[in-house]
N, C-alpha and C. Protein backbone atom coordinates (compact mmCIF):
# COMPACT_ATOMS: atom_id res chain seq x y z
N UNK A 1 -20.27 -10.25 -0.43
CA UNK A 1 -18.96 -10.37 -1.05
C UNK A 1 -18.28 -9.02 -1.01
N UNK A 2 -17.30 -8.72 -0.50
CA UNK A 2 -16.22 -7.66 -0.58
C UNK A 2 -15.16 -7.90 -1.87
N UNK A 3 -14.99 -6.96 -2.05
CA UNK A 3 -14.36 -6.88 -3.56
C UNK A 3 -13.88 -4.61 -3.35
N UNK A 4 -12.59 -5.28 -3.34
CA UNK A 4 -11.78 -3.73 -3.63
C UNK A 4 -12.34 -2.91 -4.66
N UNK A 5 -12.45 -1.42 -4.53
CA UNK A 5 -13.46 -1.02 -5.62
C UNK A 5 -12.73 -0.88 -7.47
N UNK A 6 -10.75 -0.74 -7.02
CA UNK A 6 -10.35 -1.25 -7.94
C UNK A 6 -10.81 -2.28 -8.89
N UNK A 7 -10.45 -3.46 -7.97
CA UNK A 7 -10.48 -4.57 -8.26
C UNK A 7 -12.03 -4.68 -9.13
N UNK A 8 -12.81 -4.03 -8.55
CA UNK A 8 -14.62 -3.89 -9.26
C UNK A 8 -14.06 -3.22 -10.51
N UNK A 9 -13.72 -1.61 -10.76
CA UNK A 9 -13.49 -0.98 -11.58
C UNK A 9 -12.83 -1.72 -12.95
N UNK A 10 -11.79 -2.72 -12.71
CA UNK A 10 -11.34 -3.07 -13.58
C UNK A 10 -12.03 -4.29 -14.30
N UNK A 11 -13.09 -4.86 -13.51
CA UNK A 11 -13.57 -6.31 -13.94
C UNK A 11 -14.99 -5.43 -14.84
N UNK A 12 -15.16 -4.25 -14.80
CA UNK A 12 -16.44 -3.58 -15.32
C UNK A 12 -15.58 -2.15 -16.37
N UNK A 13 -14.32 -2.76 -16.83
CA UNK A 13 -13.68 -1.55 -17.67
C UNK A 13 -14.49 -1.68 -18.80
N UNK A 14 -14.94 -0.20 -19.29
CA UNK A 14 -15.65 -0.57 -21.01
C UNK A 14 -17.12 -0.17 -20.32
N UNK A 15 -17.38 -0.51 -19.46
CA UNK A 15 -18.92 -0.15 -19.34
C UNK A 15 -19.03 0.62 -18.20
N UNK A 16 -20.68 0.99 -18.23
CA UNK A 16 -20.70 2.01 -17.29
C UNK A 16 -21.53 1.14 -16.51
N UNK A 17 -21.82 1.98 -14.93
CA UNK A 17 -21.77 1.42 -13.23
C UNK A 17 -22.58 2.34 -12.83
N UNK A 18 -23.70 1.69 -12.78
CA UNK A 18 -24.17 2.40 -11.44
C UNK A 18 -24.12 2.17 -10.38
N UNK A 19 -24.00 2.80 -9.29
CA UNK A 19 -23.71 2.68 -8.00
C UNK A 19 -24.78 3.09 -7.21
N UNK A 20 -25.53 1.90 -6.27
CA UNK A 20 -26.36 2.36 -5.59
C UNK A 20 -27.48 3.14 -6.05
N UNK A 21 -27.90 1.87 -6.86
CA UNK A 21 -29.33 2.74 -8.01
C UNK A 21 -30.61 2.97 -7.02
N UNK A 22 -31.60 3.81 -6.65
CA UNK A 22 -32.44 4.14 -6.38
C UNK A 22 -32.14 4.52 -4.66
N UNK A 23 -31.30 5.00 -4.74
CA UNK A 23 -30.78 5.60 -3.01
C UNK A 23 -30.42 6.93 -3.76
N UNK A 24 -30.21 8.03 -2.25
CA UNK A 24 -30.13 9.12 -2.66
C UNK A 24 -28.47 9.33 -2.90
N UNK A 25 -27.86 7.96 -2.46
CA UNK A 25 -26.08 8.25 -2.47
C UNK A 25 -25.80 7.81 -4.10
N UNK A 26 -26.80 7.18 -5.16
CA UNK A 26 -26.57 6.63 -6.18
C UNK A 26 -25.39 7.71 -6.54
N UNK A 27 -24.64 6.74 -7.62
CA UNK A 27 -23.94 7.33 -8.57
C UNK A 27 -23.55 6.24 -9.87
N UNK A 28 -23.39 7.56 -11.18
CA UNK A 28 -23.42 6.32 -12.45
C UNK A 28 -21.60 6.68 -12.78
N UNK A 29 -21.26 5.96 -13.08
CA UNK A 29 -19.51 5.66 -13.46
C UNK A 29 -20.09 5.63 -14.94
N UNK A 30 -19.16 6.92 -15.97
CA UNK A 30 -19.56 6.53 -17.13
C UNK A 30 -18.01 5.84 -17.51
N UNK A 31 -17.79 5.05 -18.25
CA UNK A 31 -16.85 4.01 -19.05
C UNK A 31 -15.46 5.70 -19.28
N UNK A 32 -15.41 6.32 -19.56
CA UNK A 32 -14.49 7.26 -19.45
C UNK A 32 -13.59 7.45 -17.78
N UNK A 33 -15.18 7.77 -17.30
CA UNK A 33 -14.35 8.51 -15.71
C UNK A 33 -14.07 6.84 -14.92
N UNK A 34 -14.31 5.32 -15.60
CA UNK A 34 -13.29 4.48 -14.79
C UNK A 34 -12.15 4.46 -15.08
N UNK A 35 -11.88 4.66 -16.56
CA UNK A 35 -10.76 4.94 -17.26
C UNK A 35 -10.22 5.81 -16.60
N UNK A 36 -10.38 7.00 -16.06
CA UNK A 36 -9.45 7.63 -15.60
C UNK A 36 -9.04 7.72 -14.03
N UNK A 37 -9.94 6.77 -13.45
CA UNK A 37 -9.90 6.67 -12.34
C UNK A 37 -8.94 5.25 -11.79
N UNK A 38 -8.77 4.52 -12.87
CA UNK A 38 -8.08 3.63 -12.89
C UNK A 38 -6.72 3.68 -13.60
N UNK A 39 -6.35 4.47 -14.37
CA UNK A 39 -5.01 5.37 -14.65
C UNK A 39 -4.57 6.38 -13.91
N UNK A 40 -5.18 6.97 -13.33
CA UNK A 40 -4.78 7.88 -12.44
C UNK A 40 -4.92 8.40 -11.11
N UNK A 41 -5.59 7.12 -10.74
CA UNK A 41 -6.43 6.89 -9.25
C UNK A 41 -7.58 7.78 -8.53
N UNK A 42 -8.03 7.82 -7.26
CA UNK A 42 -9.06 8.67 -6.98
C UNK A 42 -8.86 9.99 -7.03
N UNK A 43 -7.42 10.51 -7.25
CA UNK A 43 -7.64 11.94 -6.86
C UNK A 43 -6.92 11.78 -5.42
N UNK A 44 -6.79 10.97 -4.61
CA UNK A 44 -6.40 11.38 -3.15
C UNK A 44 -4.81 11.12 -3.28
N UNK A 45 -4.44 12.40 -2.91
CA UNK A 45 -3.00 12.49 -3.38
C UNK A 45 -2.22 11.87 -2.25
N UNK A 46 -1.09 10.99 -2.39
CA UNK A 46 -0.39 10.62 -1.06
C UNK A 46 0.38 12.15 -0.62
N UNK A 47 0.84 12.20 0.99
CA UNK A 47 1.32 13.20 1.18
C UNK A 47 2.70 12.79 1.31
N UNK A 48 3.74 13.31 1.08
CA UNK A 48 4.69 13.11 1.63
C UNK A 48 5.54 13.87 2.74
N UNK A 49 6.48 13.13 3.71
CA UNK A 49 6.53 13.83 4.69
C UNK A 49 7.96 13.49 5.37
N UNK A 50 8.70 14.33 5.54
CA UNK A 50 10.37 14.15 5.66
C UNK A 50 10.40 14.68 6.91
N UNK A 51 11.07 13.82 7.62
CA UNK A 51 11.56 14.18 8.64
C UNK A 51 12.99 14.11 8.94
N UNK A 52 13.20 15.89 9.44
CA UNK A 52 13.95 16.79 9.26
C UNK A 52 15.49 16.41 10.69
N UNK A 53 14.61 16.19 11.96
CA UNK A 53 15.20 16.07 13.08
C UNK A 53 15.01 14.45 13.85
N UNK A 54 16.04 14.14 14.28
CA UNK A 54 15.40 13.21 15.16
C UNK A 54 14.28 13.54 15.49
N UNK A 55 13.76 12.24 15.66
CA UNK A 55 12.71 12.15 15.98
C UNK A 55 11.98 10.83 17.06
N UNK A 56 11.16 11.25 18.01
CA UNK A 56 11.03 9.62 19.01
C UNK A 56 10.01 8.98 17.98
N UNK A 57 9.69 7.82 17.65
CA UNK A 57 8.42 7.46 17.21
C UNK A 57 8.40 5.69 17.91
N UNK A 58 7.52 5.43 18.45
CA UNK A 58 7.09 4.26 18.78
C UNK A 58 6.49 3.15 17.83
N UNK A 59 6.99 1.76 17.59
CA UNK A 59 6.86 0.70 16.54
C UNK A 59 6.51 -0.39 17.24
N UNK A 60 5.67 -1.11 16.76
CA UNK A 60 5.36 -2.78 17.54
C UNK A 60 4.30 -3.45 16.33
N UNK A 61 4.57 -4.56 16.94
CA UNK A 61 3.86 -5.80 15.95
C UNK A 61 2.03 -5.75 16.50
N UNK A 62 1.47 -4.95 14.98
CA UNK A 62 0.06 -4.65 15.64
C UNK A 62 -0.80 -6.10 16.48
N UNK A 63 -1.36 -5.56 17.31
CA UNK A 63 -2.41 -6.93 18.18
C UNK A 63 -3.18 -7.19 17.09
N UNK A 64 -3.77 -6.74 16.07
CA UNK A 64 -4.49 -7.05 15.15
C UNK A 64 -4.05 -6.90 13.76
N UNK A 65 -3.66 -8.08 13.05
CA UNK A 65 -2.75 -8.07 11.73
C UNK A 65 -4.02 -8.18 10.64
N UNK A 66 -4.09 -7.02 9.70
CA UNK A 66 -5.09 -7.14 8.73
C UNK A 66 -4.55 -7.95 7.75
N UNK A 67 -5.24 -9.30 7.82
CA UNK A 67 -5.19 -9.85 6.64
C UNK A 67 -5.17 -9.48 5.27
N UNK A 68 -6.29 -9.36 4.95
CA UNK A 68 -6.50 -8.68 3.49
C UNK A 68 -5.66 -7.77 2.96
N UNK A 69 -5.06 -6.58 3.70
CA UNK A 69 -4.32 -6.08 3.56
C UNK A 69 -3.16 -5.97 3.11
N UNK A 70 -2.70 -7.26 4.02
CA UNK A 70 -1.32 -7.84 3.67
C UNK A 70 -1.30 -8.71 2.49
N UNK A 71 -2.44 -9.41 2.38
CA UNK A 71 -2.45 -10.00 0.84
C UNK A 71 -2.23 -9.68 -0.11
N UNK A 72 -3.38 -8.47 0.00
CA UNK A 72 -3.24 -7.61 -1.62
C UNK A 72 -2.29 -6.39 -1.70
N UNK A 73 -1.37 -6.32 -0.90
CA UNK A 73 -0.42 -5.72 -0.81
C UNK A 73 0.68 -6.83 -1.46
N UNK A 74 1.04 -7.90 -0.78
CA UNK A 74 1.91 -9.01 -1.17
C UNK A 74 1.66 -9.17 -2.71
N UNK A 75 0.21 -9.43 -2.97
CA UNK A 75 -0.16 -9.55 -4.11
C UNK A 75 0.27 -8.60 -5.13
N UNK A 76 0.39 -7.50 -5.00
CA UNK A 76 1.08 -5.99 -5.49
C UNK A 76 2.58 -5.90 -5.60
N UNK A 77 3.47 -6.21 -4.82
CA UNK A 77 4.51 -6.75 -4.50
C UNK A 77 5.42 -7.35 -5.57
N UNK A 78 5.06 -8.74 -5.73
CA UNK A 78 4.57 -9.54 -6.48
C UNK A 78 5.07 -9.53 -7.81
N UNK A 79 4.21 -8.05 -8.07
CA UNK A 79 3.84 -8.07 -9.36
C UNK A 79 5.15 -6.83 -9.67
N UNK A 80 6.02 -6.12 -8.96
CA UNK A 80 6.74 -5.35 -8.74
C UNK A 80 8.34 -5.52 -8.67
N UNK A 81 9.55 -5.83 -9.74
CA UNK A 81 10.23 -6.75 -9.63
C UNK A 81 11.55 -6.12 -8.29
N UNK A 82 11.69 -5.23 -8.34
CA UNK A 82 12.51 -4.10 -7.50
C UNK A 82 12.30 -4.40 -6.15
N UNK A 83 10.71 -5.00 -5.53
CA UNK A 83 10.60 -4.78 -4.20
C UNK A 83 11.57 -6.35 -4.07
N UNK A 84 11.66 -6.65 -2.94
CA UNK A 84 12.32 -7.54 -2.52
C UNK A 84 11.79 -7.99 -0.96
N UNK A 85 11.67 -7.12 -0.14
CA UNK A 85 11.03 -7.26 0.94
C UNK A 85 9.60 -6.37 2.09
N UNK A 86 8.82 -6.83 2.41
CA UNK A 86 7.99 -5.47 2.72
C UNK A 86 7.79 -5.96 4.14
N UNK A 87 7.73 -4.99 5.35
CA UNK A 87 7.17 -5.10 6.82
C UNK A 87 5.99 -4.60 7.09
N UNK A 88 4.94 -5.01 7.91
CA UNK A 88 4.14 -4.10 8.57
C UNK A 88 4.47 -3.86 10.14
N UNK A 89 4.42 -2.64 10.40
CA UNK A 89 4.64 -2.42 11.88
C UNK A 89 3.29 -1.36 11.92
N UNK A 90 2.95 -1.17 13.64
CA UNK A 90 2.15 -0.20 13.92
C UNK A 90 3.23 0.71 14.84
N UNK A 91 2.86 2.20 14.43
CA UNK A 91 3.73 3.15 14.69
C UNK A 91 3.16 3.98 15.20
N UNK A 92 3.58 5.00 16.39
CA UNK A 92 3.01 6.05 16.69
C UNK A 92 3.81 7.19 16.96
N UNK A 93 3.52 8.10 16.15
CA UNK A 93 4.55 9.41 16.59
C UNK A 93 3.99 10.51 16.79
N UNK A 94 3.53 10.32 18.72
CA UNK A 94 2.71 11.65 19.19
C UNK A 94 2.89 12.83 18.70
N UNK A 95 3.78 13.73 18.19
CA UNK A 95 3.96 14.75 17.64
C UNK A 95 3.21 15.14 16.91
N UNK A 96 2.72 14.16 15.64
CA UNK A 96 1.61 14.21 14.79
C UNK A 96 0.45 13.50 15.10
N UNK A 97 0.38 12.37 15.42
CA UNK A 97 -1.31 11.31 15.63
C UNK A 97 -1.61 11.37 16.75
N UNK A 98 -2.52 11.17 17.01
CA UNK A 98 -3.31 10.69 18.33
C UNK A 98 -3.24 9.73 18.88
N UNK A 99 -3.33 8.38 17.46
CA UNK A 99 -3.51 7.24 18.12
C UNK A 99 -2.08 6.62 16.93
N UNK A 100 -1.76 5.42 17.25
CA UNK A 100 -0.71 4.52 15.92
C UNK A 100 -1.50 3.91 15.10
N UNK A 101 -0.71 3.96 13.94
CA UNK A 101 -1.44 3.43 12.58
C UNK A 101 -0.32 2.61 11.94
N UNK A 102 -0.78 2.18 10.80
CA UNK A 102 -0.15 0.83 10.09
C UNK A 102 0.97 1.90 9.46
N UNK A 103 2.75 1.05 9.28
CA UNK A 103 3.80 1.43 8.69
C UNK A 103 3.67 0.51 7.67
N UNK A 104 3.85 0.81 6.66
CA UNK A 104 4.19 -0.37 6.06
C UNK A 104 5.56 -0.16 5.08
N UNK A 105 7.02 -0.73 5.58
CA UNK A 105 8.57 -0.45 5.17
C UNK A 105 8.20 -1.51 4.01
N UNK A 106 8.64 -0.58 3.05
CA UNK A 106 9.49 -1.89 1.86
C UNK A 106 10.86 -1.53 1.06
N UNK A 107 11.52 -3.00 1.12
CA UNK A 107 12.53 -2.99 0.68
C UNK A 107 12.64 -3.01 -0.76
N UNK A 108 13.53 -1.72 -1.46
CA UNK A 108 13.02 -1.99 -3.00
C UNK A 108 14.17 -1.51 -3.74
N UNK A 109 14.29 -1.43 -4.97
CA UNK A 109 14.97 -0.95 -5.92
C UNK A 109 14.02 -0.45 -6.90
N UNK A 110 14.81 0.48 -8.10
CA UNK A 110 14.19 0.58 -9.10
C UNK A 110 13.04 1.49 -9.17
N UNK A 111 11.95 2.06 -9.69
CA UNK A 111 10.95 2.49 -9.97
C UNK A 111 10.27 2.91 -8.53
N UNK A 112 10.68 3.69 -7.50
CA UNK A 112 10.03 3.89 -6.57
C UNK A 112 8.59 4.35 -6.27
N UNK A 113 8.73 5.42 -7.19
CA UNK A 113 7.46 5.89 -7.20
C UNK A 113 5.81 5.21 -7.44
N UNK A 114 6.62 4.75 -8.89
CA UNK A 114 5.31 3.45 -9.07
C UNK A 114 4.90 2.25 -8.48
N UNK A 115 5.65 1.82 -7.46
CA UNK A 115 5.72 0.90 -6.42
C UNK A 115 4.82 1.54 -5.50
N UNK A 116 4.93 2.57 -5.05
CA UNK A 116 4.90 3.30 -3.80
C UNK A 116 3.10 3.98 -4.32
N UNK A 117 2.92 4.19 -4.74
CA UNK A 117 1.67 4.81 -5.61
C UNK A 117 0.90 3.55 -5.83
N UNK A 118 0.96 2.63 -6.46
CA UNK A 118 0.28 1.59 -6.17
C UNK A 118 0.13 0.71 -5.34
N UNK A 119 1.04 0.63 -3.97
CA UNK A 119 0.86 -0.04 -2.70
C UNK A 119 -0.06 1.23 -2.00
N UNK A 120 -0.11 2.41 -2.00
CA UNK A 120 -0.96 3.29 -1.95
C UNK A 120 -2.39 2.74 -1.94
N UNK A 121 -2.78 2.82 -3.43
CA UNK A 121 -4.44 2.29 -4.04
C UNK A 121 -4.44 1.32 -3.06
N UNK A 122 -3.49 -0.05 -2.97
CA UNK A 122 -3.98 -1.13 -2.52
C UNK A 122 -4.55 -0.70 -1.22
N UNK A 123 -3.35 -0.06 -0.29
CA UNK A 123 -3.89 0.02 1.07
C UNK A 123 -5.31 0.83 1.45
N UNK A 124 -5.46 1.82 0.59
CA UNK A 124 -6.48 3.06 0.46
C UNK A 124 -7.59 2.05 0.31
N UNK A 125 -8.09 0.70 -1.00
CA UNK A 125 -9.04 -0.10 -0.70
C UNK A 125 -9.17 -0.93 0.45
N UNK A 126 -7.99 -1.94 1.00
CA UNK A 126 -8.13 -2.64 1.62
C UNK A 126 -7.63 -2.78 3.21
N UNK A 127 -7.39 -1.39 3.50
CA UNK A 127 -6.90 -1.10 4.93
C UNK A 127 -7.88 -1.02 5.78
N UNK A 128 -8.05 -1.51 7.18
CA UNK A 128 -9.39 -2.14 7.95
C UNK A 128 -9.97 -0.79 8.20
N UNK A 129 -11.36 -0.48 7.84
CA UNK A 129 -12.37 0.71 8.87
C UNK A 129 -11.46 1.96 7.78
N UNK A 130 -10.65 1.92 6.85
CA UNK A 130 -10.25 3.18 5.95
C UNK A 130 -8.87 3.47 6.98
N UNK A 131 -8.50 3.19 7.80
CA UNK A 131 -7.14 3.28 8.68
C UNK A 131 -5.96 4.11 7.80
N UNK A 132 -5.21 5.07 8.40
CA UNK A 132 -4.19 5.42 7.73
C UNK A 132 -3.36 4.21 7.32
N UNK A 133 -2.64 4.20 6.51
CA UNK A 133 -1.39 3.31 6.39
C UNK A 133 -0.18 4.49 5.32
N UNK A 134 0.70 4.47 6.31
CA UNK A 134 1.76 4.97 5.92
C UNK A 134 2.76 3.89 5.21
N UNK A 135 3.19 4.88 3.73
CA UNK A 135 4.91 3.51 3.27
C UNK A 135 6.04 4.54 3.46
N UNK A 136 6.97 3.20 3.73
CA UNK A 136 8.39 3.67 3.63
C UNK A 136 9.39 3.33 3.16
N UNK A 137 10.29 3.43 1.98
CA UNK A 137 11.45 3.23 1.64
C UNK A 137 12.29 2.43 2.62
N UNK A 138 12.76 1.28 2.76
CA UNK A 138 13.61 0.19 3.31
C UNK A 138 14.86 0.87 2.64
N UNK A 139 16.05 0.58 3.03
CA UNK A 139 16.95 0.31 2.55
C UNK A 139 18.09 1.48 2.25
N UNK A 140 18.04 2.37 3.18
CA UNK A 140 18.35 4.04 2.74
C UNK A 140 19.58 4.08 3.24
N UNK A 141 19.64 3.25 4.42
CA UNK A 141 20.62 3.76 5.60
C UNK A 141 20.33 2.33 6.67
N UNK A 142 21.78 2.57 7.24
CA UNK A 142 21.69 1.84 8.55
C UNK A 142 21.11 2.42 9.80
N UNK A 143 20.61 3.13 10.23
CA UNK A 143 20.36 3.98 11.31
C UNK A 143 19.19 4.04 11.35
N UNK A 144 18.45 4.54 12.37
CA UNK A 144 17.33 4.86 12.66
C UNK A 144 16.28 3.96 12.45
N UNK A 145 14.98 4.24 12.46
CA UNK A 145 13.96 3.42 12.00
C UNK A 145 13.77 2.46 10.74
N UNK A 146 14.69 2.71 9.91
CA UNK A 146 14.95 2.40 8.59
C UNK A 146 15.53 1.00 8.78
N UNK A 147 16.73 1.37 9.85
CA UNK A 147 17.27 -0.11 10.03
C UNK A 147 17.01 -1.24 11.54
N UNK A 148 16.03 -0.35 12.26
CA UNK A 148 15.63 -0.93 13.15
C UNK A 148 14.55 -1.61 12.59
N UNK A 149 13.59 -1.51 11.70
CA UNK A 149 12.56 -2.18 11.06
C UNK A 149 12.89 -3.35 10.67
N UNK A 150 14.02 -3.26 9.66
CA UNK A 150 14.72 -4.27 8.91
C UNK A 150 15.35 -5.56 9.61
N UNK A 151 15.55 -4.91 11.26
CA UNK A 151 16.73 -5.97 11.99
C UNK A 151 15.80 -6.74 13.02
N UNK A 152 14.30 -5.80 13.03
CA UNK A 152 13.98 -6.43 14.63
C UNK A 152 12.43 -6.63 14.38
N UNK A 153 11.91 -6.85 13.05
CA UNK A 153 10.68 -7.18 12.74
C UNK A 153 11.06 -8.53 11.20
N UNK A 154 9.78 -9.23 11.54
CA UNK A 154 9.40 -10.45 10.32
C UNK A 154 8.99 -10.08 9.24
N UNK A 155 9.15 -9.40 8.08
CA UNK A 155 8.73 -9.28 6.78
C UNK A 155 7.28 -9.99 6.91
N UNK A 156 6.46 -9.42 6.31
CA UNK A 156 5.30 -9.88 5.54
C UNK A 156 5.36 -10.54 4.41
N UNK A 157 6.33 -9.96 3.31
CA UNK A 157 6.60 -10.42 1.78
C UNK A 157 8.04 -10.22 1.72
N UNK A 158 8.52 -11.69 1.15
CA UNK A 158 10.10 -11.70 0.79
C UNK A 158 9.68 -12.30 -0.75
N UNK A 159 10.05 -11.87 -1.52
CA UNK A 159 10.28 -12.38 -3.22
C UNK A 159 11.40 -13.44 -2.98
N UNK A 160 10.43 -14.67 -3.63
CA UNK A 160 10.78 -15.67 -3.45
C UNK A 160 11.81 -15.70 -5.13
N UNK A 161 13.19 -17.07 -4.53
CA UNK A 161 13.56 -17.17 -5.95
C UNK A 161 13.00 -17.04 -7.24
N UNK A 162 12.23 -18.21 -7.07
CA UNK A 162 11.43 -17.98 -8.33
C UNK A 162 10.77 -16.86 -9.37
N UNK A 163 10.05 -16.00 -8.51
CA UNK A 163 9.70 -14.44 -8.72
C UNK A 163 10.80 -13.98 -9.22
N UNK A 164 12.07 -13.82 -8.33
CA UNK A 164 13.26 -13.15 -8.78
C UNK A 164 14.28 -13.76 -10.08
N UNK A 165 14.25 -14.83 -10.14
CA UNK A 165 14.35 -15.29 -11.65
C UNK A 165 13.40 -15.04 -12.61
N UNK A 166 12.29 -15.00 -12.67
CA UNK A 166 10.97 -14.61 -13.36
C UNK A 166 11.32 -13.10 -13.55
N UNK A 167 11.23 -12.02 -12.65
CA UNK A 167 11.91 -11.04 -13.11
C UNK A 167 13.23 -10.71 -13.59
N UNK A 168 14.37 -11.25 -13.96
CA UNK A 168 15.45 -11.08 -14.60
C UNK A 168 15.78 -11.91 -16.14
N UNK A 169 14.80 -12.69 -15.83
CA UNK A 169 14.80 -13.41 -17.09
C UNK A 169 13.41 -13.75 -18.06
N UNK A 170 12.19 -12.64 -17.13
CA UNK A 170 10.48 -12.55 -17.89
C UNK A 170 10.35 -13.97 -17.73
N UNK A 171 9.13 -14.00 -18.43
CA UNK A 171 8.59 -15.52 -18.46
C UNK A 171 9.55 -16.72 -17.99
């Protein structure tokens, strides 16, 4: 059974975890450090990264669409009333990578950061083999990658009415 280590962390809040008891990789989670690991995540800081100049970068619909990924991302989403739409593309911009890795654009309002920080965690558990996955702000501008994403790729997650009445009016 696979299970996000979040997703573990929170179903075992209050108690403590050992991990991998009688191996030399063991480790014990005391009921504090999930607490804080689940308020304030692993420690792995997202980077952020602006680009200054045009720039070439290459986009396409990956040959291999991670499921899971996209779920518990959608699933995240979801739960987020501001987003409205999210894409995955695979991107490559030789300048920096070697090889292309997962984009993932979302369209949002409102609370960016906390959107963006917790589609983070999600991808950080459930992105295939630990894969980069980069996010991006939808909705900035007409130009560039921002609006080529928006015009010439299928959303993954559109917030359905319902959701969007549910958020303007709670329950």
């Amino acid at each position: 059974m696979k299970l996000p280590a979040r997703a573990f962390f929170e179903m075992t809040r209050g108690e403590g975890v050992f991990l991998n008891p009688r191996s030399d990789y063991g480790k014990e989670f005391v009921p504090e450090e999930i607490e804080a690991m689940l308020a304030e995540g692993t420690g792995r800081l997202p980077q952020t990264r602006v680009v200054e100049e045009e720039t070439q970068v290459l986009v396409g619909v990956p040959a291999v669409v991670p499921d899971r990924l996209l779920k518990e991302l959608s699933a995240w989403f979801a739960k987020c009333p501001g987003v409205s739409r999210a894409f995955l593309v695979l991107m490559h911009d030789p300048s920096v990578d070697d090889k292309p890795h997962y984009l993932v654009g979302v369209e949002m309002s409102g609370d960016v950061q906390e959107v963006m920080r917790g589609a983070g965690l999600v991808a950080a558990d459930t992105s295939p083999d630990g894969q980069a996955v980069d996010l991006m702000r939808l909705g900035q501008n007409d130009k560039g990658l921002d609006s080529h994403i928006r015009s010439q790729f299928t959303p993954f997650y559109v917030r359905s009415m319902k959701q969007k009445l549910k958020g303007m009016f709670g329950r």
